[in-house]
Protein backbone atom coordinates (compact mmCIF):
# COMPACT_ATOMS: atom_id res chain seq x y z
CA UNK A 1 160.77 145.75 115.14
CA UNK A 2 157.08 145.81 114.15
CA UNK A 3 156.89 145.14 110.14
CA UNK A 4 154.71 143.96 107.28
CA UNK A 5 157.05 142.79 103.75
CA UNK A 6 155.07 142.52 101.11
CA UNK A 7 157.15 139.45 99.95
CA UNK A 8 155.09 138.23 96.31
CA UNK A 9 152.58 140.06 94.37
CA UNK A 10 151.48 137.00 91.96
CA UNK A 11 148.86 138.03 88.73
CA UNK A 12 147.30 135.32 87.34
CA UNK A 13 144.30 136.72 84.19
CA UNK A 14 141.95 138.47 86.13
CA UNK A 15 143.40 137.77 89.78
CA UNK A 16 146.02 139.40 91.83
CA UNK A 17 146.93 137.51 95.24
CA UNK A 18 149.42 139.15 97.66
CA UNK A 19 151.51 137.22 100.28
CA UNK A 20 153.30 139.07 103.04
CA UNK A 21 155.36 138.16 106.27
CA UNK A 22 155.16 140.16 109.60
CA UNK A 23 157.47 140.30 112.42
CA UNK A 24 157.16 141.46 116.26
CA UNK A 25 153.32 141.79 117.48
CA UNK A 26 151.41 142.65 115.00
CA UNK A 27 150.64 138.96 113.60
CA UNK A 28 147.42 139.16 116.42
CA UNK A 29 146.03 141.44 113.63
CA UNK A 30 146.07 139.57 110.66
CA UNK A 31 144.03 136.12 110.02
CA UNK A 32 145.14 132.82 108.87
CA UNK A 33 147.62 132.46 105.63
CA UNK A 34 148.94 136.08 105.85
CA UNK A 35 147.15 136.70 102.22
CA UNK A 36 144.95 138.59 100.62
CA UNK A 37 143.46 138.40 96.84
CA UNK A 38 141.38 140.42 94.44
CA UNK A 39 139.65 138.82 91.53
CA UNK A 40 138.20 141.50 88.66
CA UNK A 41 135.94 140.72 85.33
CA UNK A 42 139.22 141.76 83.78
CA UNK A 43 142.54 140.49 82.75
CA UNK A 44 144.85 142.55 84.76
CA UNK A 45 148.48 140.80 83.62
CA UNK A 46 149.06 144.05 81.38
CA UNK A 47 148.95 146.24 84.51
CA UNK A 48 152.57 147.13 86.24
CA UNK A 49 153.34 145.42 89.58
CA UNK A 50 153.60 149.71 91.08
CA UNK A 51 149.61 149.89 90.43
CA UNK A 52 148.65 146.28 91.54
CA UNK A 53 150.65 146.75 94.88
CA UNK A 54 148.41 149.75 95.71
CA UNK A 55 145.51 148.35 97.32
CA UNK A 56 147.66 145.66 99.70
CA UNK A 57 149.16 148.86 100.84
CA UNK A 58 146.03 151.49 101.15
CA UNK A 59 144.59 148.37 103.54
CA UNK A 60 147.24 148.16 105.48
CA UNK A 61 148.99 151.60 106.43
CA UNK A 62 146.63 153.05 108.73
CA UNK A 63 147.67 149.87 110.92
CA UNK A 64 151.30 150.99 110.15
CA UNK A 65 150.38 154.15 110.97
CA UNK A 66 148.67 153.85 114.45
CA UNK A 67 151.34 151.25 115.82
CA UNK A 68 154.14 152.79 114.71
CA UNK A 69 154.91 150.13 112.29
CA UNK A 70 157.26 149.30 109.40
CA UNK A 71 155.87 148.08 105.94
CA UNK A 72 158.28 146.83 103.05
CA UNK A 73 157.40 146.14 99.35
CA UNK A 74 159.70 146.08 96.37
CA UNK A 75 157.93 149.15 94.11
CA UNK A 76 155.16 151.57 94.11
CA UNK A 77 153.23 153.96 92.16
CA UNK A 78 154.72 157.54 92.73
CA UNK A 79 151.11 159.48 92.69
CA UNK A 80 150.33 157.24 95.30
CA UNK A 81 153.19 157.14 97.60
CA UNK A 82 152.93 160.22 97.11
CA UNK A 83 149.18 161.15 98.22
CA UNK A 84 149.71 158.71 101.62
CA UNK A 85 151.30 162.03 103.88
CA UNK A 86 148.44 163.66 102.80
CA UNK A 87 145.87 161.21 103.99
CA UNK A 88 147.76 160.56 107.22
CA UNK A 89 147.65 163.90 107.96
CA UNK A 90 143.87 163.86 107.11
CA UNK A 91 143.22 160.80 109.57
CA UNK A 92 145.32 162.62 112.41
CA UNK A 93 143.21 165.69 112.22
CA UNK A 94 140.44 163.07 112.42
CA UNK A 95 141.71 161.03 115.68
CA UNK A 96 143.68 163.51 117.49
CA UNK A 97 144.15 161.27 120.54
CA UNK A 98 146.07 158.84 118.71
CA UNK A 99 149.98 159.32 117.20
CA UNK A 100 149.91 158.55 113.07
CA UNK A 101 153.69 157.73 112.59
CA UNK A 102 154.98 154.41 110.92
CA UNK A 103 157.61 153.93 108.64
CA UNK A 104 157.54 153.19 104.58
CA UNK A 105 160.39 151.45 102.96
CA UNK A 106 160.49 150.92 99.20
CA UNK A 107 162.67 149.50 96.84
CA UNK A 108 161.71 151.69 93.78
CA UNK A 109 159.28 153.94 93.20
CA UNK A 110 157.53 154.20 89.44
CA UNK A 111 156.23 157.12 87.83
CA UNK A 112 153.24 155.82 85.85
CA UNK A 113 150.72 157.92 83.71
CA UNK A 114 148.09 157.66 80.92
CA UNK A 115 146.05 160.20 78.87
CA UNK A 116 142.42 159.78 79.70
CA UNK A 117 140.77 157.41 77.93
CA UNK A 118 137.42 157.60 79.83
CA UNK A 119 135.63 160.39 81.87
CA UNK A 120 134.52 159.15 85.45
CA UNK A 121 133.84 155.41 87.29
CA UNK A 122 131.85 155.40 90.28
CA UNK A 123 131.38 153.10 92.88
CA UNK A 124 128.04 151.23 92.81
CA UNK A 125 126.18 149.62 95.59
CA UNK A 126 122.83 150.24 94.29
CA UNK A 127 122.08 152.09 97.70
CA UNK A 128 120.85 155.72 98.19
CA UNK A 129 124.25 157.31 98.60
CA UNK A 130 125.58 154.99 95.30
CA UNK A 131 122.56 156.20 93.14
CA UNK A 132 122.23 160.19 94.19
CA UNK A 133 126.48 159.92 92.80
CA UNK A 134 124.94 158.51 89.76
CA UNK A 135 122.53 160.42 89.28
CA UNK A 136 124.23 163.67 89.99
CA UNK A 137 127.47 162.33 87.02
CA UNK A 138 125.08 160.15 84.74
CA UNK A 139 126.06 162.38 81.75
CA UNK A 140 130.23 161.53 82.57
CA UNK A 141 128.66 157.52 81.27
CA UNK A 142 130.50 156.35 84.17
CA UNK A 143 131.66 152.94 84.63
CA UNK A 144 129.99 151.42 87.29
CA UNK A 145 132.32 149.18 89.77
CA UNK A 146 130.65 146.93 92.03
CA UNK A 147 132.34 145.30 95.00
CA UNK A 148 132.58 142.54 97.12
CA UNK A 149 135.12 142.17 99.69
CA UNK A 150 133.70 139.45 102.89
CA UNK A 151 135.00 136.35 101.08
CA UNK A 152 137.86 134.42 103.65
CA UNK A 153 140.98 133.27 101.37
CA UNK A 154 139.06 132.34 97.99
CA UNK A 155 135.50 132.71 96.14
CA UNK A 156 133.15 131.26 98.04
CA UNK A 157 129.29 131.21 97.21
CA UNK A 158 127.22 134.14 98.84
CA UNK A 159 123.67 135.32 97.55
CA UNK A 160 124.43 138.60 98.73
CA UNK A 161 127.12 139.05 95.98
CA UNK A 162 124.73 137.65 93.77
CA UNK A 163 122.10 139.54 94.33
CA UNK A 164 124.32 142.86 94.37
CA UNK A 165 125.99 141.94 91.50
CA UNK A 166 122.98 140.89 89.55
CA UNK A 167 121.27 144.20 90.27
CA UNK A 168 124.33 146.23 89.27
CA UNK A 169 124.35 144.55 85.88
CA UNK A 170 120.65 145.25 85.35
CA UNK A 171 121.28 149.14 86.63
CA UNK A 172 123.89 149.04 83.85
CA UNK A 173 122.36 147.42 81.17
CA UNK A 174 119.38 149.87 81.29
CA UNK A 175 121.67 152.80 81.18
CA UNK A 176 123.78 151.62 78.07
CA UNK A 177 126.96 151.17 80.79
CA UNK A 178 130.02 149.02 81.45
CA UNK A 179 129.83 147.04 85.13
CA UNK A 180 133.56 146.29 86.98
CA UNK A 181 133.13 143.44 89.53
CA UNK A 182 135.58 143.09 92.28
CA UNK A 183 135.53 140.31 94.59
CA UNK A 184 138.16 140.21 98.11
CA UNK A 185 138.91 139.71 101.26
CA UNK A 186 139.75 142.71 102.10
CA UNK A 187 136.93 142.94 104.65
CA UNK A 188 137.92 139.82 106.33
CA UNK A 189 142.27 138.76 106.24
CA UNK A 190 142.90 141.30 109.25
CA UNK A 191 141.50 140.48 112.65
CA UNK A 192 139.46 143.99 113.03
CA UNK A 193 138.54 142.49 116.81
CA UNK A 194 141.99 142.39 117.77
CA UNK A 195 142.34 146.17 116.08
CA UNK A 196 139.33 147.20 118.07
CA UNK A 197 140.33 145.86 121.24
CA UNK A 198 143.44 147.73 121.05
CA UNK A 199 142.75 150.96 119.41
CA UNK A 200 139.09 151.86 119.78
CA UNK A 201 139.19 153.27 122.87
CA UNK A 202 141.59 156.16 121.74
CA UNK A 203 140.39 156.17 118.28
CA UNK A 204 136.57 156.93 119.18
CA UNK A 205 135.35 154.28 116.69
CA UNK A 206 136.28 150.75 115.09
CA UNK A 207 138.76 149.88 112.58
CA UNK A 208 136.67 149.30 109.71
CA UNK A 209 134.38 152.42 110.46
CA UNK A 210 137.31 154.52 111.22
CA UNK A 211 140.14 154.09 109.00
CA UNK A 212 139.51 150.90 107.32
CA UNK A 213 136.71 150.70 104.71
CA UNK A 214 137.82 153.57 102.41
CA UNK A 215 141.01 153.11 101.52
CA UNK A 216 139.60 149.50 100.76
CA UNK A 217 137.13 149.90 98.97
CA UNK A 218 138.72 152.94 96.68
CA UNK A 219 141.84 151.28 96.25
CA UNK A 220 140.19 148.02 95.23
CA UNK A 221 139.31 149.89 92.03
CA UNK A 222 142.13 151.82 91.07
CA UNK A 223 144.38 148.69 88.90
CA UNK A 224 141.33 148.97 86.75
CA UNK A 225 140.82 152.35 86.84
CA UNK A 226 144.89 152.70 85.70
CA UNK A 227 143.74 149.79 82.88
CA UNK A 228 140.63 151.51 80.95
CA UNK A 229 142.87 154.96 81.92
CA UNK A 230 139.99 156.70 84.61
CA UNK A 231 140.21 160.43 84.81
CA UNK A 232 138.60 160.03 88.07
CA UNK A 233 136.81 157.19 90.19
CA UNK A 234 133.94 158.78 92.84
CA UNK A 235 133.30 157.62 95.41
CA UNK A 236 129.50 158.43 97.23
CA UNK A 237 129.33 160.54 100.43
CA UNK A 238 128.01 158.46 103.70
CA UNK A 239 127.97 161.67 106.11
CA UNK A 240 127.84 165.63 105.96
CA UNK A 241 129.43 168.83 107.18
CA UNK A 242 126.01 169.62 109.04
CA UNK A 243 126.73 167.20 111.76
CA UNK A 244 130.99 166.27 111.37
CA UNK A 245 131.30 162.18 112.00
CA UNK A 246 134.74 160.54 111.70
CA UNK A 247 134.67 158.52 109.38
CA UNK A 248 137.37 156.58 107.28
CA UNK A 249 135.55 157.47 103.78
CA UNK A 250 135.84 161.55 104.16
CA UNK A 251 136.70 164.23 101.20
CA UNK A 252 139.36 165.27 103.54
CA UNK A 253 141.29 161.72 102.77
CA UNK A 254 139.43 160.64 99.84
CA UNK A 255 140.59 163.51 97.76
CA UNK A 256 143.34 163.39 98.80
CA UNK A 257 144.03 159.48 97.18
CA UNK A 258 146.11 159.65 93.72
CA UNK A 259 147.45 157.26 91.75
CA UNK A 260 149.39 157.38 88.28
CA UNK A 261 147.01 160.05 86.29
CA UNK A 262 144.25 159.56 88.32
CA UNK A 263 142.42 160.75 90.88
CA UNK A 264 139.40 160.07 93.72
CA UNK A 265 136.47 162.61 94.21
CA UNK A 266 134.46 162.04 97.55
CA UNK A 267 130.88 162.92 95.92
CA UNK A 268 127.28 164.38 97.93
CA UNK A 269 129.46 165.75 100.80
CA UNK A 270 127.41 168.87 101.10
CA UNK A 271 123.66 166.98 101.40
CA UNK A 272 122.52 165.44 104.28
CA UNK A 273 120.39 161.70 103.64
CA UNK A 274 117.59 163.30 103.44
CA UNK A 275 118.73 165.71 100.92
CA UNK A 276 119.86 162.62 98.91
CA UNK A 277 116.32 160.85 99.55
CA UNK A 278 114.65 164.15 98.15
CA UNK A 279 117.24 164.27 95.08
CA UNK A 280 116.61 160.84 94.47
CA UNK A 281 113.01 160.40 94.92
CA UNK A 282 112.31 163.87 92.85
CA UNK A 283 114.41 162.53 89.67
CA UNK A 284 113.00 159.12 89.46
CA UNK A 285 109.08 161.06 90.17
CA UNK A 286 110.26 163.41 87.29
CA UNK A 287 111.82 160.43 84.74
CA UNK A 288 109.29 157.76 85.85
CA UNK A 289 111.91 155.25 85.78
CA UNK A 290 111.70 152.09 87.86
CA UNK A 291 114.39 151.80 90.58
CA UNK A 292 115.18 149.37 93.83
CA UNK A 293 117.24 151.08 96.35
CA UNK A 294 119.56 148.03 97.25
CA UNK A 295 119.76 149.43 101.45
CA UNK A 296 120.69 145.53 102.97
CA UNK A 297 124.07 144.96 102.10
CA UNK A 298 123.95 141.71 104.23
CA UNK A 299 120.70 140.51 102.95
CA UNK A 300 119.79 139.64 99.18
CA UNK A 301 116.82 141.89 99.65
CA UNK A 302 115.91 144.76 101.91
CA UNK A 303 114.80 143.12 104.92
CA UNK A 304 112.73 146.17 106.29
CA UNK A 305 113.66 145.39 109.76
CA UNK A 306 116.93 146.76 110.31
CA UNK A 307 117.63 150.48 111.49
CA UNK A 308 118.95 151.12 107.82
CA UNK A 309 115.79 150.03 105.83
CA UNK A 310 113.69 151.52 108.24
CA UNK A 311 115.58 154.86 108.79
CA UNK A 312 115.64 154.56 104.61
CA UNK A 313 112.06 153.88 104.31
CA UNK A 314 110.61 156.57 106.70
CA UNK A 315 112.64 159.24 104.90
CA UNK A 316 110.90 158.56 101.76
CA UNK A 317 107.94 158.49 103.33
CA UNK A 318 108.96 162.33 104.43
CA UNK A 319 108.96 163.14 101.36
CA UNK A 320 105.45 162.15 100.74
CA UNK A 321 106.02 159.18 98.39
CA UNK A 322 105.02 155.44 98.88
CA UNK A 323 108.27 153.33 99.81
CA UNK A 324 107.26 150.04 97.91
CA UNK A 325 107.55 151.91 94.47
CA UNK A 326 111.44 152.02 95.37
CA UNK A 327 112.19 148.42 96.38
CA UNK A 328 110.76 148.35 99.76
CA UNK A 329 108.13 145.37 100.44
CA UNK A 330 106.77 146.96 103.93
CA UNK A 331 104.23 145.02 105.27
CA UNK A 332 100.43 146.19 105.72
CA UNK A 333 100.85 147.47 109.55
CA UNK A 334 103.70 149.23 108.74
CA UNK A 335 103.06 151.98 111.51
CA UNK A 336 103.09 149.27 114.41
CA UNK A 337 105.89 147.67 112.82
CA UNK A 338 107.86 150.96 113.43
CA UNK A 339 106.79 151.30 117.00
CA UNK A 340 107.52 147.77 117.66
CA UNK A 341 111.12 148.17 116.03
CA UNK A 342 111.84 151.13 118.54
CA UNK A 343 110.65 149.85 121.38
CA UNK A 344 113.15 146.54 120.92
CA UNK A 345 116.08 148.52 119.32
CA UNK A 346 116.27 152.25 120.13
CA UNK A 347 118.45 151.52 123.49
CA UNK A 348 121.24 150.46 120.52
CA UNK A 349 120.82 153.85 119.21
CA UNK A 350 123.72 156.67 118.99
CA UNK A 351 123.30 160.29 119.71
CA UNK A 352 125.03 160.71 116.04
CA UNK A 353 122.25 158.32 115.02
CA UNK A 354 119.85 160.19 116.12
CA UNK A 355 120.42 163.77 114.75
CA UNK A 356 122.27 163.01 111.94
CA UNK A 357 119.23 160.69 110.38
CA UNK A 358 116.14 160.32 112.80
CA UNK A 359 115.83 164.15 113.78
CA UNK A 360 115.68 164.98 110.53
CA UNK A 361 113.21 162.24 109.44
CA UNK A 362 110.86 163.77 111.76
CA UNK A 363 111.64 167.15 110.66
CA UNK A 364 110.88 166.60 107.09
CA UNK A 365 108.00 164.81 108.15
CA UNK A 366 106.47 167.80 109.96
CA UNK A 367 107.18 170.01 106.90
CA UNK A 368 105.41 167.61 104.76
CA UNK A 369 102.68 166.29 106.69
CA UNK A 370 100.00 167.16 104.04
CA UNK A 371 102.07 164.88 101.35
CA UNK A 372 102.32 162.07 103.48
CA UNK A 373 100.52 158.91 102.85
CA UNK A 374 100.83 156.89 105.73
CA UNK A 375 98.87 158.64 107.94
CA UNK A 376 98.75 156.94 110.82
CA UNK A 377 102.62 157.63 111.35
CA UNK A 378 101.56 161.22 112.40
CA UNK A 379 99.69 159.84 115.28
CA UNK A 380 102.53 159.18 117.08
CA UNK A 381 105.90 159.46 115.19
CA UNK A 382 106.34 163.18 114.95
CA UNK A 383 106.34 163.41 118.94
CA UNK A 384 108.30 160.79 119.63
CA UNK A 385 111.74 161.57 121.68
CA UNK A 386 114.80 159.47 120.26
CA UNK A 387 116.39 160.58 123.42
CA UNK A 388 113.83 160.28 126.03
CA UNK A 389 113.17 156.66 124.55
CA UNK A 390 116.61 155.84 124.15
CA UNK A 391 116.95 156.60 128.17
CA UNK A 392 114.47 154.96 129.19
CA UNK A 393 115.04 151.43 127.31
CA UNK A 394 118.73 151.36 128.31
CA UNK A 395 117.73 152.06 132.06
CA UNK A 396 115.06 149.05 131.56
CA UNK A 397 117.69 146.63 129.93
CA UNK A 398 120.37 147.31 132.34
CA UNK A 399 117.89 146.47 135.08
CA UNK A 400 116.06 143.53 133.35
CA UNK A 401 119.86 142.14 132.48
CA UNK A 402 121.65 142.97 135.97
CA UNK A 403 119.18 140.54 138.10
CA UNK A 404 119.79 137.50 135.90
CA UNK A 405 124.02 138.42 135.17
CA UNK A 406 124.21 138.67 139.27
CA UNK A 407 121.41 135.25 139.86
CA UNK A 408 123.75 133.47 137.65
CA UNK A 409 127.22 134.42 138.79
CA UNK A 410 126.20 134.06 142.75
CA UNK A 411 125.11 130.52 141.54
CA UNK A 412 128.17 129.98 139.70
CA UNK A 413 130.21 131.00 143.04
CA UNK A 414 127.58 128.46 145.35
CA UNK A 415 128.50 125.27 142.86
CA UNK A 416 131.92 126.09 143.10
CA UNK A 417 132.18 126.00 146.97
CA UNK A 418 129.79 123.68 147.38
CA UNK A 419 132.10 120.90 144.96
CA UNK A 420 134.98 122.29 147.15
CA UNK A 421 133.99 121.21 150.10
CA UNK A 422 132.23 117.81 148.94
């Protein structure tokens, strides 16, 4: 039998580490010590073992779920266990190709409430999608929770943390707010490549796109949600029902996640990005506050190279402001830095890609044209085809690749032979 035990849940002040066993096949899935930790800028020894088991589980269930698994643990919260039909039901309307089944077996199962004690916390990245949910609740005073979750089996040094956590501490400071840190390794104790090269195929997408990243993230915050006694915790929208994306952070599972009194509100489902961009940019032209849109969560500063900066920074350019007044150091030749980017990376990009955030770029930019201030992007970047472009680099790189892949495996063969017979 395929099964995960949750065999010790151990709380030491502001950490909670979880050990667990597995039998049968599913150990190729799972990294190293078999452990995973969370580490708050709270004591959490005054929250009940039901709450703190929560996020071990929410990580690990849609891996029950699409193997057909087992997982044990001694108790759980009720809302919870509760809530987890729901969101499999949710995910198998959302991967149809693939059976959701899995087994749950728990020793005792704890009915846990509180009366609210505080209004709203939302998860904060710093990034468009984080600060459009702020913006839109700013007047719930919501506590601001700020995660990290790529550390391997303990704290280890990373300026991206840093730099994230630095700037969420400013962001709250200025707006008379309380920060929650949350440091893990939830992104990194299973072996997602292993998932992938098992599942993907069927599943349409990867495990942490697909079902993973959610649940983690959301359930990462809910012990201290249950401690200051949350109403609700909201979490920002990534996609929209304009163009449907499966995705593992959806309203259709993320409202559907409960856990003692509280509850989980997927926020910004109905705008698109650039709807967000035009929220966002139109509130900070209107408040004249200062704000950096925190878009590289991989870098310590927006690197203005990668499809997400760039994708970021044209849509604010749409809009017919000047990115570098929102955290965006673009360099002089900004225009030719675009057409350079394309011409390397557009082969990589998706269809979704493409009409859920480029298309629209260039439609807003065609609407807007007057208000734009880099001109010389109109030259060229209102006519260019995503698709066209995308066709015609990934027919050059197959070519420019196949030659060399075929020069060095017929050489390969020769050596071979050639030592054979020698």
């Amino acid at each position: 039998m395929n099964s995960i035990t949750l065999n010790k849940v151990f709380v030491k002040d502001n950490r909670v580490d979880y050990f667990f066993s597995i039998t049968g096949n599913l150990q190729k899935y799972f990294k190293g010590k078999n452990h995973m930790f969370l580490e708050y800028n709270f004591d959490i020894t005054d929250i009940p073992k039901s709450i703190l088991t929560i996020p071990f589980v929410a990580n690990v269930i849609p891996l029950i779920w699409i193997s057909d698994a087992t997982i044990c643990m001694n108790e759980i919260d009720e809302s919870f266990y509760e809530s987890l039909n729901p969101i499999r039901d949710a995910y198998q309307n959302m991967f149809p190709n693939v059976k959701f089944k899995g087994t749950m077996v728990v020793d005792k199962i704890t009915k846990n409430s509180y009366k609210y004690e505080r209004e709203a916390a939302a998860l904060f990245s710093g990034g468009l999608d984080a600060l459009t949910t702020f913006i839109r609740n700013k007047n719930k005073k919501p506590l601001l929770i700020t995660e990290y979750g790529w550390h391997e089996n303990d704290i280890q040094d990373s300026e991206v943390w840093e730099a994230d956590k630095e700037n969420a501490i400013q962001f709250a400071k200025e707006h008379g707010l309380e920060n929650i840190l949350i440091q893990s390794n939830y992104g990194s104790f299973m072996n997602a490549v292993n998932i992938d090269n098992d599942f993907s195929r069927k599943l349409g997408d990867s495990w942490w796109h697909g079902l993973h990243h959610g649940l983690a993230i959301i359930s990462a915050a809910i012990p201290i949600a249950f401690k200051l006694k949350v109403k609700c915790i909201y979490i920002a929208s990534s996609n929209s029902p304009y163009y449907k994306v499966a995705c593992a952070s959806d309203p259709t599972v993320d409202n559907k996640i409960k856990y003692a009194s509280g509850s989980v509100f997927h926020d910004g489902y109905e705008l698109t990005r650039q709807d967000k961009v035009k929220f966002m940019v139109d509130y900070y032209s209107a408040s004249e506050e200062s704000v950096n849109i925190r878009v590289c969560f991989k870098n310590r500063e927006n690197c203005c190279n990668c499809e997400k900066c760039l994708r970021t920074i044209l849509a604010i350019i749409a809009e017919g402001k000047e990115p570098r007044d929102y955290g965006f150091n673009i360099p002089s030749h900004f225009s030719e830095h675009v057409k350079s980017f394309l011409d390397n990376e557009v082969k990589f990009f998706t269809h979704t890609f493409i009409n859920i955030y480029w298309n629209i770029i260039q439609n807003r930019m065609r609407e807007n044209r007057q208000n734009i201030v880099h001109k010389d992007l109109l030259d060229w970047f209102l006519d260019y085809d995503f698709a066209v472009q995308r066709k015609r680099a990934l027919i050059k790189y197959r070519v420019t690749k196949f030659f060399p892949i075929l020069k060095r495996k017929i050489s390969t063969k020769f050596n071979r032979v050639f030592e054979q017979n020698t």
